[in-house]
Protein backbone atom coordinates (compact mmCIF):
# COMPACT_ATOMS: atom_id res chain seq x y z
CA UNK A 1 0.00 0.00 0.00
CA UNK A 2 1.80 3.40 -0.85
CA UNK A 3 -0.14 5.42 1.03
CA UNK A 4 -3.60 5.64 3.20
CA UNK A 5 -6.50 6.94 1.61
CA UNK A 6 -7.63 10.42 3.15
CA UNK A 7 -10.81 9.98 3.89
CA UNK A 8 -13.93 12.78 3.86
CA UNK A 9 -15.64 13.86 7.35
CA UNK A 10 -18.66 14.70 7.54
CA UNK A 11 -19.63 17.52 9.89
CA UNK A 12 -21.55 16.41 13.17
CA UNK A 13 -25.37 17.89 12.46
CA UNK A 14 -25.61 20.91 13.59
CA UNK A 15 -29.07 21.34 13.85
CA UNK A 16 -30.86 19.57 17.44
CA UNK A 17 -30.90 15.82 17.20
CA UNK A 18 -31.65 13.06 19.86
CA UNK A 19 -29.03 12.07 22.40
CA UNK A 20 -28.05 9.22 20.37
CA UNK A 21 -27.71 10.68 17.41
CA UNK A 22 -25.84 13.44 18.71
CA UNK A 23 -23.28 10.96 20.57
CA UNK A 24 -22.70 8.69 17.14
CA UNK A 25 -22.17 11.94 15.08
CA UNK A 26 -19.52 13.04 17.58
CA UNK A 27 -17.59 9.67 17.74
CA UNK A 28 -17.92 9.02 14.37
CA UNK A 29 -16.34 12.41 13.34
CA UNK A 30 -13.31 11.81 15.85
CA UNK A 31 -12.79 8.33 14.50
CA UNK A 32 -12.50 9.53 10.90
CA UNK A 33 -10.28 12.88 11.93
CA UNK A 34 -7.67 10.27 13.21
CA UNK A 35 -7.99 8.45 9.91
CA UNK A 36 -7.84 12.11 8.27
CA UNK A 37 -4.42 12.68 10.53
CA UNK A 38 -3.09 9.79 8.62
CA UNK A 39 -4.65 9.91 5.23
CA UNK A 40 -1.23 10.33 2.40
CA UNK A 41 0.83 8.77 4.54
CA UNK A 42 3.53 5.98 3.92
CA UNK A 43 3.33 2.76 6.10
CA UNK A 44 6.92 4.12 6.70
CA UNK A 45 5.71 7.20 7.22
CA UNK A 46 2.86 5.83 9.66
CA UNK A 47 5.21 4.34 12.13
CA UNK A 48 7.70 7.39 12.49
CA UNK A 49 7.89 8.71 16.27
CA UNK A 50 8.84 12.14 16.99
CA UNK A 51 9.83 12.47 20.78
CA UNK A 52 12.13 9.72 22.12
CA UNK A 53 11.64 7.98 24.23
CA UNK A 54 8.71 7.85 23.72
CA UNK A 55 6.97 4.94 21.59
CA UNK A 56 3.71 7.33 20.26
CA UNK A 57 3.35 6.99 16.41
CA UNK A 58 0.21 7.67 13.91
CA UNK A 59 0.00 3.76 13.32
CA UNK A 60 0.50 2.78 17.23
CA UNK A 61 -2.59 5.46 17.69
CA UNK A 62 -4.71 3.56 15.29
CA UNK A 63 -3.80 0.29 16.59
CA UNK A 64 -4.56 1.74 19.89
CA UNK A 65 -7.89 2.72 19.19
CA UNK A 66 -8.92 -0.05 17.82
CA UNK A 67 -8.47 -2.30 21.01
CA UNK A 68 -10.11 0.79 22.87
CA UNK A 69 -13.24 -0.03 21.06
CA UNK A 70 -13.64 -2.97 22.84
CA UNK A 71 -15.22 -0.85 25.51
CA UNK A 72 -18.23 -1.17 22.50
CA UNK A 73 -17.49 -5.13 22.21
CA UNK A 74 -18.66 -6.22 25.31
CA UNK A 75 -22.34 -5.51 24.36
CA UNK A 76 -22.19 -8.39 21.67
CA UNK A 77 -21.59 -10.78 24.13
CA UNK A 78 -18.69 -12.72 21.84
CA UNK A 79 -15.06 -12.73 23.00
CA UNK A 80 -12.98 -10.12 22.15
CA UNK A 81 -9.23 -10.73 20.92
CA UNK A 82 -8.34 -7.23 21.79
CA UNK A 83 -6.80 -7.13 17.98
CA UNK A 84 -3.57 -5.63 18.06
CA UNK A 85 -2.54 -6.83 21.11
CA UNK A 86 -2.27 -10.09 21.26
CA UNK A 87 0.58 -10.35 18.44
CA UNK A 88 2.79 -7.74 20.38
CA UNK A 89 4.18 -9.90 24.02
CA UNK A 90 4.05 -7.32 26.50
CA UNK A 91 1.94 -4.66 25.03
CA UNK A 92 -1.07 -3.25 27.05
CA UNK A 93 -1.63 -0.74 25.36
CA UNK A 94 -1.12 -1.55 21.05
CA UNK A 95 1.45 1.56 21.07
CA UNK A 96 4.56 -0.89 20.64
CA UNK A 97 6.35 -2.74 17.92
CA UNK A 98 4.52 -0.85 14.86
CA UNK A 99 5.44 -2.45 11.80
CA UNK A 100 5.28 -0.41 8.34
CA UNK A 101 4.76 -3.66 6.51
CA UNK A 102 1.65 -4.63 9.22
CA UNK A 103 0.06 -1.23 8.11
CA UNK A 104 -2.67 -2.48 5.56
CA UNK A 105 -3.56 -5.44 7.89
CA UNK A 106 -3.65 -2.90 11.18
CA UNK A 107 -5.82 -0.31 8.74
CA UNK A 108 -8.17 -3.27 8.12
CA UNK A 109 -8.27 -4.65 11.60
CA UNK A 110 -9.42 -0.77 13.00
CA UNK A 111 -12.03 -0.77 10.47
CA UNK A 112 -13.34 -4.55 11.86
CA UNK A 113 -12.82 -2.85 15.09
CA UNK A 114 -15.24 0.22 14.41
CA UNK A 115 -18.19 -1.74 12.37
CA UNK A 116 -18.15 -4.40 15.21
CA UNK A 117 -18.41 -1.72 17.73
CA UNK A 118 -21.50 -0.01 16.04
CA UNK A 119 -22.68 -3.66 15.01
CA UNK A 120 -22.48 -4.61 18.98
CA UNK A 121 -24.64 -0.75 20.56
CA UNK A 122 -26.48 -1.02 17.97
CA UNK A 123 -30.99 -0.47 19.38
CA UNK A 124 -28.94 -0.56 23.05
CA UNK A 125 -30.15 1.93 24.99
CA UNK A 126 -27.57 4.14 26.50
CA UNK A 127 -28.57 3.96 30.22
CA UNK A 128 -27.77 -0.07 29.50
CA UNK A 129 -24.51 -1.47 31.33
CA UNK A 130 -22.83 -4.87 31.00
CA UNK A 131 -23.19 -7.87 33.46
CA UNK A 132 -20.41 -6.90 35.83
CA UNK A 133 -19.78 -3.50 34.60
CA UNK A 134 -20.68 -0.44 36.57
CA UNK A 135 -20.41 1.92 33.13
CA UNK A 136 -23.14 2.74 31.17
CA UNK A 137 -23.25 3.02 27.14
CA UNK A 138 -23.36 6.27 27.74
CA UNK A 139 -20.83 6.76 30.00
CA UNK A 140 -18.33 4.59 27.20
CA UNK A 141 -19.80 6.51 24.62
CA UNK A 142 -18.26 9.92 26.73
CA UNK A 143 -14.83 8.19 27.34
CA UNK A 144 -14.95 7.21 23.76
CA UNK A 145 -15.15 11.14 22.50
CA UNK A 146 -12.79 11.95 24.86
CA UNK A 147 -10.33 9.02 24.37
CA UNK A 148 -10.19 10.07 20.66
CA UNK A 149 -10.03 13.72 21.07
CA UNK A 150 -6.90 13.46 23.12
CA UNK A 151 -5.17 11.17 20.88
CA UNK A 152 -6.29 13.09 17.60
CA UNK A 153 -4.51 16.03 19.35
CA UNK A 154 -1.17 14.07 19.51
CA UNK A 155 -1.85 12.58 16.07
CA UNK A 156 -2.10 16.27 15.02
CA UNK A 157 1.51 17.15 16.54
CA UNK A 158 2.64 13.47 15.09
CA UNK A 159 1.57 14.55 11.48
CA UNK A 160 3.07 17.86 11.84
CA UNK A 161 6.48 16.59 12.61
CA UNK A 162 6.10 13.54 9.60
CA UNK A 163 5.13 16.01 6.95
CA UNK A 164 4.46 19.71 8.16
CA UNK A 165 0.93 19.07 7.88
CA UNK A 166 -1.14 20.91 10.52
CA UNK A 167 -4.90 21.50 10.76
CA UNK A 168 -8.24 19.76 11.37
């Protein structure tokens, strides 16, 4: 794969909308500006880190985020394999050992990630919570806008420092 695709975002609706609606809008926009933040970019490109030591790159973020959505998983009731993370010994977090030639495989398994997360809330209501878990949907659905957000701002400093490229 020479590069990523860039990929178009939507903006949220801006005129009133249910709860919901308003909390799928939201995530889905910060899900696609991290896929934005990496859109033209190498798989070489995609694992570059900018500030030793630490191991923070625009391809560990992705891979990151896509075992975070397992906060979504839980509601399908099927195992989860936690994606990234169970190739990498030792990782917690999917932030280690990014491999450029993994890239296209990692780009798919985010995607599975994403669709199985909407697949798994999807009709839930948001006041729901797991057997054993003291979170609501909504409550995941919060961390999950926030949890991208923060990461989309060090994609953002990431993608400056790869290419100069600086923006929304």
């Amino acid at each position: 794969m020479p590069t990523w695709i860039t990929p178009a975002r939507p903006e949220p609706a801006s005129s009133p909308v249910d709860e919901r609606a308003a909390l799928d809008d939201r995530l889905d926009y910060q899900r696609t500006t991290l896929l934005l933040k990496c859109g033209g970019l190498t798989p070489e490109q995609l694992v570059q880190q900018s500030v030793p030591p630490s191991n923070l790159s625009l391809l560990g973020l992705v891979r990151h985020l896509s075992g975070v959505e397992a906060w979504f998983h839980s509601y399908d009731g099927q195992p989860d394999h936690m994606f990234f993370w169970n190739y990498v010994p030792g990782s917690t977090d999917g932030f280690g050992e990014v491999s450029a030639d993994r890239a296209t495989d990692d780009l798919a398994s985010y995607h599975a990630s994403v669709e199985r997360s909407r697949a798994a809330v999807q009709g839930r209501d948001l006041s729901e919570a797991v057997s054993g878990e003291e979170h609501t949907l909504r409550w995941i659905y919060l961390h999950m806008i926030e949890e991208y957000a923060r990461h989309n701002g060090h994609a953002d400093l990431l993608r400056e420092h790869i290419d100069g490229a600086t923006g929304e």
